[in-house]
Protein backbone atom coordinates (compact mmCIF):
# COMPACT_ATOMS: atom_id res chain seq x y z
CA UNK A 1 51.96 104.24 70.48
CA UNK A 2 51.76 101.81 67.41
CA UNK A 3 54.58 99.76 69.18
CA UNK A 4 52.45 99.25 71.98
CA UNK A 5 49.56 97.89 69.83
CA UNK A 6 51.95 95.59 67.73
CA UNK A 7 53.63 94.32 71.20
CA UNK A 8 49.64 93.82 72.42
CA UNK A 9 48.70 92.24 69.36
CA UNK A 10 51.41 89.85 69.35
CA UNK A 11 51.03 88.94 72.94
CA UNK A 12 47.25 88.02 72.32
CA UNK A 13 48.67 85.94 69.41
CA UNK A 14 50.95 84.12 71.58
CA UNK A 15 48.47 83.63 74.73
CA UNK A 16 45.55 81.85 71.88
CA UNK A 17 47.78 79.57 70.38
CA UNK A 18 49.77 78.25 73.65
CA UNK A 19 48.28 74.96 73.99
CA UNK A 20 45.77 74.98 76.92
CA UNK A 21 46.90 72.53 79.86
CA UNK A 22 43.73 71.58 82.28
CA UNK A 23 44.33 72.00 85.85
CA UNK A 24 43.21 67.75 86.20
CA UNK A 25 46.43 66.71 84.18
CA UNK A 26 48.88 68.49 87.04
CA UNK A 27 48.98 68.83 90.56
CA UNK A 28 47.37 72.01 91.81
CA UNK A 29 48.74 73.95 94.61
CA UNK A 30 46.04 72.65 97.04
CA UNK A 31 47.12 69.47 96.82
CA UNK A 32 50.83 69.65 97.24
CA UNK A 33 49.85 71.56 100.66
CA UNK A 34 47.78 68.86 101.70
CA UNK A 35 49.01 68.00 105.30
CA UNK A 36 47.65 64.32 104.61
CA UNK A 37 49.12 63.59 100.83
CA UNK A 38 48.33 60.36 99.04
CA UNK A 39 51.74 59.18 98.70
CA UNK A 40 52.93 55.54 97.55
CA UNK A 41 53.06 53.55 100.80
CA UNK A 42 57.06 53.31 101.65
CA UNK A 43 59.10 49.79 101.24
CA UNK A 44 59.59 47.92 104.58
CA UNK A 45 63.40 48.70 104.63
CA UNK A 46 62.66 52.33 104.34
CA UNK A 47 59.74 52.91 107.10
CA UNK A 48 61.56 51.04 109.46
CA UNK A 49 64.77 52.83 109.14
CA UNK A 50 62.25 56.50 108.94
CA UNK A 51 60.87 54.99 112.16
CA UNK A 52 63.92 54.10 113.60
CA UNK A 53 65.59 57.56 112.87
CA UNK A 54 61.85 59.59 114.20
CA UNK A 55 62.68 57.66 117.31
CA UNK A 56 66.50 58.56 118.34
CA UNK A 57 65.96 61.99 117.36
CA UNK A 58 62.93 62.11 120.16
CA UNK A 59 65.32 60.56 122.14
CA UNK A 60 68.43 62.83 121.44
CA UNK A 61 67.42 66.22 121.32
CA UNK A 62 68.35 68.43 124.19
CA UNK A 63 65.83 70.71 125.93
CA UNK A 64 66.41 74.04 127.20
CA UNK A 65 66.88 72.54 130.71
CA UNK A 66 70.03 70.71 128.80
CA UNK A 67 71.58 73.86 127.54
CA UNK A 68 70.70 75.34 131.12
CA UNK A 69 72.33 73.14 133.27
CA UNK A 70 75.31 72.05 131.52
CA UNK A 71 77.31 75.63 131.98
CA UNK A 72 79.05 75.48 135.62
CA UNK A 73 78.39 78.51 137.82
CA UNK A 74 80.06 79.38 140.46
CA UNK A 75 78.73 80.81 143.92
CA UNK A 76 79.44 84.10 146.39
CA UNK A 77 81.15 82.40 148.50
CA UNK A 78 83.32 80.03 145.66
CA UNK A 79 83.14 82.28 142.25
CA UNK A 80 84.33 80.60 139.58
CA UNK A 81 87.78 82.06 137.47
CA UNK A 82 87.58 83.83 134.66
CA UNK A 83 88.97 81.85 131.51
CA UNK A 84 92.53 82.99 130.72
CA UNK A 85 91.79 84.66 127.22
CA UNK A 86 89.15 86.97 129.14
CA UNK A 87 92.23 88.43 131.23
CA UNK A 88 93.68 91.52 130.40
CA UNK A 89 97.28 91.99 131.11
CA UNK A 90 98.89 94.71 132.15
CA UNK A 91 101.06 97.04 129.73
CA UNK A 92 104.54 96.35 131.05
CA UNK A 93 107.99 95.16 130.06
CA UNK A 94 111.66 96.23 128.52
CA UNK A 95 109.92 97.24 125.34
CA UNK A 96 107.11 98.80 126.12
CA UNK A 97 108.38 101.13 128.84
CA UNK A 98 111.11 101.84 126.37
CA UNK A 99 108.85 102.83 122.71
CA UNK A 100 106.90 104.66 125.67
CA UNK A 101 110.46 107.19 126.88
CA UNK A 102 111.34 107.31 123.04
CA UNK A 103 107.73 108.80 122.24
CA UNK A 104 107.92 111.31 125.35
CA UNK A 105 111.08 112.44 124.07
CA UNK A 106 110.32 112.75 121.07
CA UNK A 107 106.93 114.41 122.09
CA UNK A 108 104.96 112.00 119.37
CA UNK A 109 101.39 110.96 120.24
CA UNK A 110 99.82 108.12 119.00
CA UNK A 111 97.03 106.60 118.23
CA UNK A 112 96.63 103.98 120.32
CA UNK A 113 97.07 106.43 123.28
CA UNK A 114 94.04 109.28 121.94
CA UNK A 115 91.67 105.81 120.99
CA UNK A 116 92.73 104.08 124.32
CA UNK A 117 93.11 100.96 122.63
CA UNK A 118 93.24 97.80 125.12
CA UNK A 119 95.68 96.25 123.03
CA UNK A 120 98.10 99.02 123.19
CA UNK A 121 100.64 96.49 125.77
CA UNK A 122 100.33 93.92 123.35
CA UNK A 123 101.67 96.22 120.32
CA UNK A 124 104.19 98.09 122.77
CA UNK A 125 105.84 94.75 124.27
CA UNK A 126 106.13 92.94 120.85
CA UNK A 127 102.77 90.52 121.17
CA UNK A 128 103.24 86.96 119.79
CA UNK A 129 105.41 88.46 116.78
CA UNK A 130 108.01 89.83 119.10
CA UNK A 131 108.23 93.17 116.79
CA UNK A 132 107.40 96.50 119.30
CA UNK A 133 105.24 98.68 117.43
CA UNK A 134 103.51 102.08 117.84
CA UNK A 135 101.53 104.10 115.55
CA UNK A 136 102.44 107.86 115.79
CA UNK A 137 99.97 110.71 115.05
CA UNK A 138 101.10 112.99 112.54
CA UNK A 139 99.06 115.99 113.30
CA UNK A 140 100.40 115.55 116.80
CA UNK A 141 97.75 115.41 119.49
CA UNK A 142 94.96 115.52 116.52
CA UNK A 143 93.54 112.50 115.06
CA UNK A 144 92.68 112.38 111.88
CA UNK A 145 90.51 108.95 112.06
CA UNK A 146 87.18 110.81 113.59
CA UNK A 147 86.17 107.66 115.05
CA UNK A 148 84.85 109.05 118.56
């Protein structure tokens, strides 16, 4: 309790001898917000080039009816392809047919297989690396990720 009144006391201290600023001597809030401030008029050089750069930006920015006409659709009767990275292959090759007869011999499950990962022909037939891979389960059937 008599910390509080010392911490109080010295507070009130501080606050009276802080020399007292008058709100004429600094800006006030008001008029930094003022839409219409009384600033020092610009030099030639640099109003012209303002000007000049208010005016190509009026000029250059896009619309909405830019950004809506410049993708390409296609029709009914002429669809338009899908892009090549939205294609999904089909799990096939030498690899991947043989990890898949190693794990049904070896009656291993994996975890591609219970998640029914699209990527599971791209791990199988070696991908970009050229290294077949396949991620068994070692509970069996059970996985132990719960991510379903």
């Amino acid at each position: 309790m008599h910390g509080r009144r010392h911490l109080a006391a010295s507070l009130a201290r501080t606050l009276s001898q802080a020399p007292s600023r008058s709100i004429s001597s600094t800006p006030s809030l008001l008029q930094t917000l003022d839409p219409t401030p009384q600033s020092p008029p610009l030099a030639a050089p640099a109003a012209g080039r303002l000007a000049e750069m208010r005016r190509r930006l009026q000029a250059e920015t896009p619309s909405l009816g830019d950004f809506a006409y410049s993708v390409e659709v296609g029709t009914r009767k002429k669809p338009l392809p899908k892009p090549k990275w939205m294609k999904e292959t089909i799990p096939g090759g030498a690899k991947y047919a043989a990890i898949k007869a190693k794990l049904r011999e070896l009656k291993l499950h994996t975890v591609c297989e219970e998640a029914r990962c699209p990527n599971l022909g791209e791990c199988w037939s070696g991908g970009e690396t050229g290294t077949a891979t396949a991620t068994i389960m070692i509970l069996g059937d059970t996985c132990t990720r719960g991510c379903r």
